[in-house]
C-alpha atoms as a PDB file:
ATOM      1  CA  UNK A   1       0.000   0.000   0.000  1.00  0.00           C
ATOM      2  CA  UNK A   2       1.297   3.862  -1.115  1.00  0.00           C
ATOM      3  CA  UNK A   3       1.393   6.455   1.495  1.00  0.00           C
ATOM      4  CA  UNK A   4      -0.241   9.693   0.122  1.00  0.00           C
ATOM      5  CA  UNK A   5       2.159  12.443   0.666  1.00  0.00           C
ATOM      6  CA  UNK A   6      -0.512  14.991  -0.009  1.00  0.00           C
ATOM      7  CA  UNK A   7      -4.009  15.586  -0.419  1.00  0.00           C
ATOM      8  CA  UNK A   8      -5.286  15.842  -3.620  1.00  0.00           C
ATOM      9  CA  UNK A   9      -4.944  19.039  -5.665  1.00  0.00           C
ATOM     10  CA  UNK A  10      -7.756  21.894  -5.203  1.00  0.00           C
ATOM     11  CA  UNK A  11      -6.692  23.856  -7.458  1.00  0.00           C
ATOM     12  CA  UNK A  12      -5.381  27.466  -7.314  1.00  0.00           C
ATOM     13  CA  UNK A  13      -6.215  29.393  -3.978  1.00  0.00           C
ATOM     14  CA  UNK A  14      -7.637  32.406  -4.558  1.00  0.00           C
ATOM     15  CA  UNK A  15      -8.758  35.640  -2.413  1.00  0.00           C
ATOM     16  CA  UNK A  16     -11.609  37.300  -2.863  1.00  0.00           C
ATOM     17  CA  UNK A  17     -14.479  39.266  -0.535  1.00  0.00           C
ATOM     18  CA  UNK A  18     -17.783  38.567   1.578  1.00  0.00           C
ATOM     19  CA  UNK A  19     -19.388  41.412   3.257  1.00  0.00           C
ATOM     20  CA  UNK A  20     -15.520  43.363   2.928  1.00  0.00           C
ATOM     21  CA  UNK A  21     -13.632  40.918   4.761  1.00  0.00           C
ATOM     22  CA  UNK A  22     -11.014  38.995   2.817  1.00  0.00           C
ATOM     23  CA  UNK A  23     -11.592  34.832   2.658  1.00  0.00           C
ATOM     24  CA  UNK A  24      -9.897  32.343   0.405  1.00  0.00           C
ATOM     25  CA  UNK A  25     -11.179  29.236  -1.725  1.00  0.00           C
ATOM     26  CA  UNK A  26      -9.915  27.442  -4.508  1.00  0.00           C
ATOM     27  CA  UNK A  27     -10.919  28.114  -7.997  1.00  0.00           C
ATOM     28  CA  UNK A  28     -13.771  26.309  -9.580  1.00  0.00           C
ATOM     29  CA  UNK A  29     -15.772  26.632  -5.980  1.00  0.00           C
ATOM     30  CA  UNK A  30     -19.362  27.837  -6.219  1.00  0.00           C
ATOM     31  CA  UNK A  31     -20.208  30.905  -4.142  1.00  0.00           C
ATOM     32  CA  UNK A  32     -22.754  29.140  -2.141  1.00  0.00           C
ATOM     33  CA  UNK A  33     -20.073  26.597  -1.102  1.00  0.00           C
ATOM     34  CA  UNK A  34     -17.985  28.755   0.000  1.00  0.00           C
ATOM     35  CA  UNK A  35     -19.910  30.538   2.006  1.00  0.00           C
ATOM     36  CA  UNK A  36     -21.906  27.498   4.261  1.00  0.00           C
ATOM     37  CA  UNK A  37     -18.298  25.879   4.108  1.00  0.00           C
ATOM     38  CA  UNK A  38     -17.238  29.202   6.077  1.00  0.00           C
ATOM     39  CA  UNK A  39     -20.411  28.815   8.222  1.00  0.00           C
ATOM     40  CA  UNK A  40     -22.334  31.888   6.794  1.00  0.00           C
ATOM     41  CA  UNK A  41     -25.671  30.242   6.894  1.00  0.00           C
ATOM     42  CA  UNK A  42     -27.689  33.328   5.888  1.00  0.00           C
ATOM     43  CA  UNK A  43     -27.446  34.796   1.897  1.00  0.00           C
ATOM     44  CA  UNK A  44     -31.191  37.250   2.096  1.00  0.00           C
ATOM     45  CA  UNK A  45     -33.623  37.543   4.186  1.00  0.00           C
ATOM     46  CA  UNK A  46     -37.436  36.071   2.391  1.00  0.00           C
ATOM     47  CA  UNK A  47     -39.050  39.130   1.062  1.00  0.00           C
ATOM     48  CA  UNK A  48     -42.337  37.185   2.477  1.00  0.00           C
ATOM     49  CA  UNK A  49     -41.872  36.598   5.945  1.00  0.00           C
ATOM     50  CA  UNK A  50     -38.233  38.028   6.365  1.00  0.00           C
ATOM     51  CA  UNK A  51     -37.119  34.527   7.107  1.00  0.00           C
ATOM     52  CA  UNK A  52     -33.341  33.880   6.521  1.00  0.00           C
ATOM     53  CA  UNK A  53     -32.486  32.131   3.653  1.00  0.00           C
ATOM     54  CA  UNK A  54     -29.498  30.193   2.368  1.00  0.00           C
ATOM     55  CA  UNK A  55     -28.332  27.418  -0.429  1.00  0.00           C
ATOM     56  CA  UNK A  56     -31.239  24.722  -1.005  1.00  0.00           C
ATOM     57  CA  UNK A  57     -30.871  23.043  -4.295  1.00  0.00           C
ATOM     58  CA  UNK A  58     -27.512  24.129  -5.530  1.00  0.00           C
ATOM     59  CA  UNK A  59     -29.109  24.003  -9.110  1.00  0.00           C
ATOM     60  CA  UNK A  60     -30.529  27.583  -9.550  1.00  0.00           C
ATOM     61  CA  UNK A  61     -34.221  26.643  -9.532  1.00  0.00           C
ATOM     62  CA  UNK A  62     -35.344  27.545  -5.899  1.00  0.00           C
ATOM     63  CA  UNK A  63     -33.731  31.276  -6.216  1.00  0.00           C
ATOM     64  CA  UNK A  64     -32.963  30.661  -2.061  1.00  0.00           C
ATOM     65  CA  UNK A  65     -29.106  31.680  -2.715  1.00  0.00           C
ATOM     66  CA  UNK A  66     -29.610  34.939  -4.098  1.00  0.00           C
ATOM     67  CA  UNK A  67     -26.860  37.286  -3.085  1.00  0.00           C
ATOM     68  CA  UNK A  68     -25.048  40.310  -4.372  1.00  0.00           C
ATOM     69  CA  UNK A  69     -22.353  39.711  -6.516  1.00  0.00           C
ATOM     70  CA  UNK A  70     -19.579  42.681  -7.978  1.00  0.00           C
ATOM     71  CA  UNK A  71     -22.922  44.242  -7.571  1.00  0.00           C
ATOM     72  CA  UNK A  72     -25.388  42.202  -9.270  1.00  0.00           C
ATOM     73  CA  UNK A  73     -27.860  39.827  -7.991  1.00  0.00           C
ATOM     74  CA  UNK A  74     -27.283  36.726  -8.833  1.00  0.00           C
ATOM     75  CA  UNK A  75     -27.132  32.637  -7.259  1.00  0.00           C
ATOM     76  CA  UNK A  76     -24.081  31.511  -5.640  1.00  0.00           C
ATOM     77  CA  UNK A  77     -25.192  28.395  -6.288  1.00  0.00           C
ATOM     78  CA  UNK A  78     -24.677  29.179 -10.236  1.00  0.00           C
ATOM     79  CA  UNK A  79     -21.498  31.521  -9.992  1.00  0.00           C
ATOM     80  CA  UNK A  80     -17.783  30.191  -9.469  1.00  0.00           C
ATOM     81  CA  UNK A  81     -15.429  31.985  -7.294  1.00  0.00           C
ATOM     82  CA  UNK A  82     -12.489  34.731  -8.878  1.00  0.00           C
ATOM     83  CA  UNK A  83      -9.767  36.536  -7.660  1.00  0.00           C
ATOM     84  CA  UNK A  84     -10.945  39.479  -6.235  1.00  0.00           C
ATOM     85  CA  UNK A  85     -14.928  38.406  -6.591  1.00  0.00           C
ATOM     86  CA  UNK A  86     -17.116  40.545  -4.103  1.00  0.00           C
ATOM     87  CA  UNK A  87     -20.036  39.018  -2.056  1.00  0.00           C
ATOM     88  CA  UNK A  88     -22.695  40.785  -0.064  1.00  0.00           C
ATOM     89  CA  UNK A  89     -25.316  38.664   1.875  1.00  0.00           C
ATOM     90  CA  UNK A  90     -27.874  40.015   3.310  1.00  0.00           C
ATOM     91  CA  UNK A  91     -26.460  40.359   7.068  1.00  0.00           C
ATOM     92  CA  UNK A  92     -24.241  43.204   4.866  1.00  0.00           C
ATOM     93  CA  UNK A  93     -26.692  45.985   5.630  1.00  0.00           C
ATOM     94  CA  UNK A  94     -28.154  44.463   9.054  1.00  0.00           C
ATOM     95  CA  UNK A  95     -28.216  46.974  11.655  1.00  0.00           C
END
């Protein structure tokens, strides 16, 4: 039996931004990922009840992922992490 000297290769870490504060993934990672990976469990707030909201199908049909992106809405569930990408969630503007 081999002895693995290392895991297995991510990929190229990369920097980029969630609510201003610098975090780092590896390229190829989906926002939404990310993000619960890093324990941020609330992306928006339900425009309904003001329920938190986070990830759910991680196929861009249930619209529960919806954050800002380089200032765009979009899913994190559908968008792959860049150098220098900026993320707002909803706690961004919480008082």
């Amino acid at each position: 039996m081999q002895r693995m000297e290392r895991g297995p290769d991510r990929g190229e870490k990369i920097a980029f931004y969630v609510n201003g504060k610098q975090m780092f993934a590896y390229a190829g990672e989906s926002v939404a990922a990310v993000l619960l990976a890093a324990g941020i469990r609330q992306f928006r707030y339900s425009p309904r009840n003001n329920e938190p909201r986070a990830a759910f199908c991680f196929m861009g049909s249930c619209q529960e992922c919806l954050v800002e992106i380089d200032g765009k809405r979009q899913l994190a569930c559908q968008q792959r992490v860049t150098n220098g990408l900026s993320v707002k969630t909803a706690d961004y503007n919480a008082p």
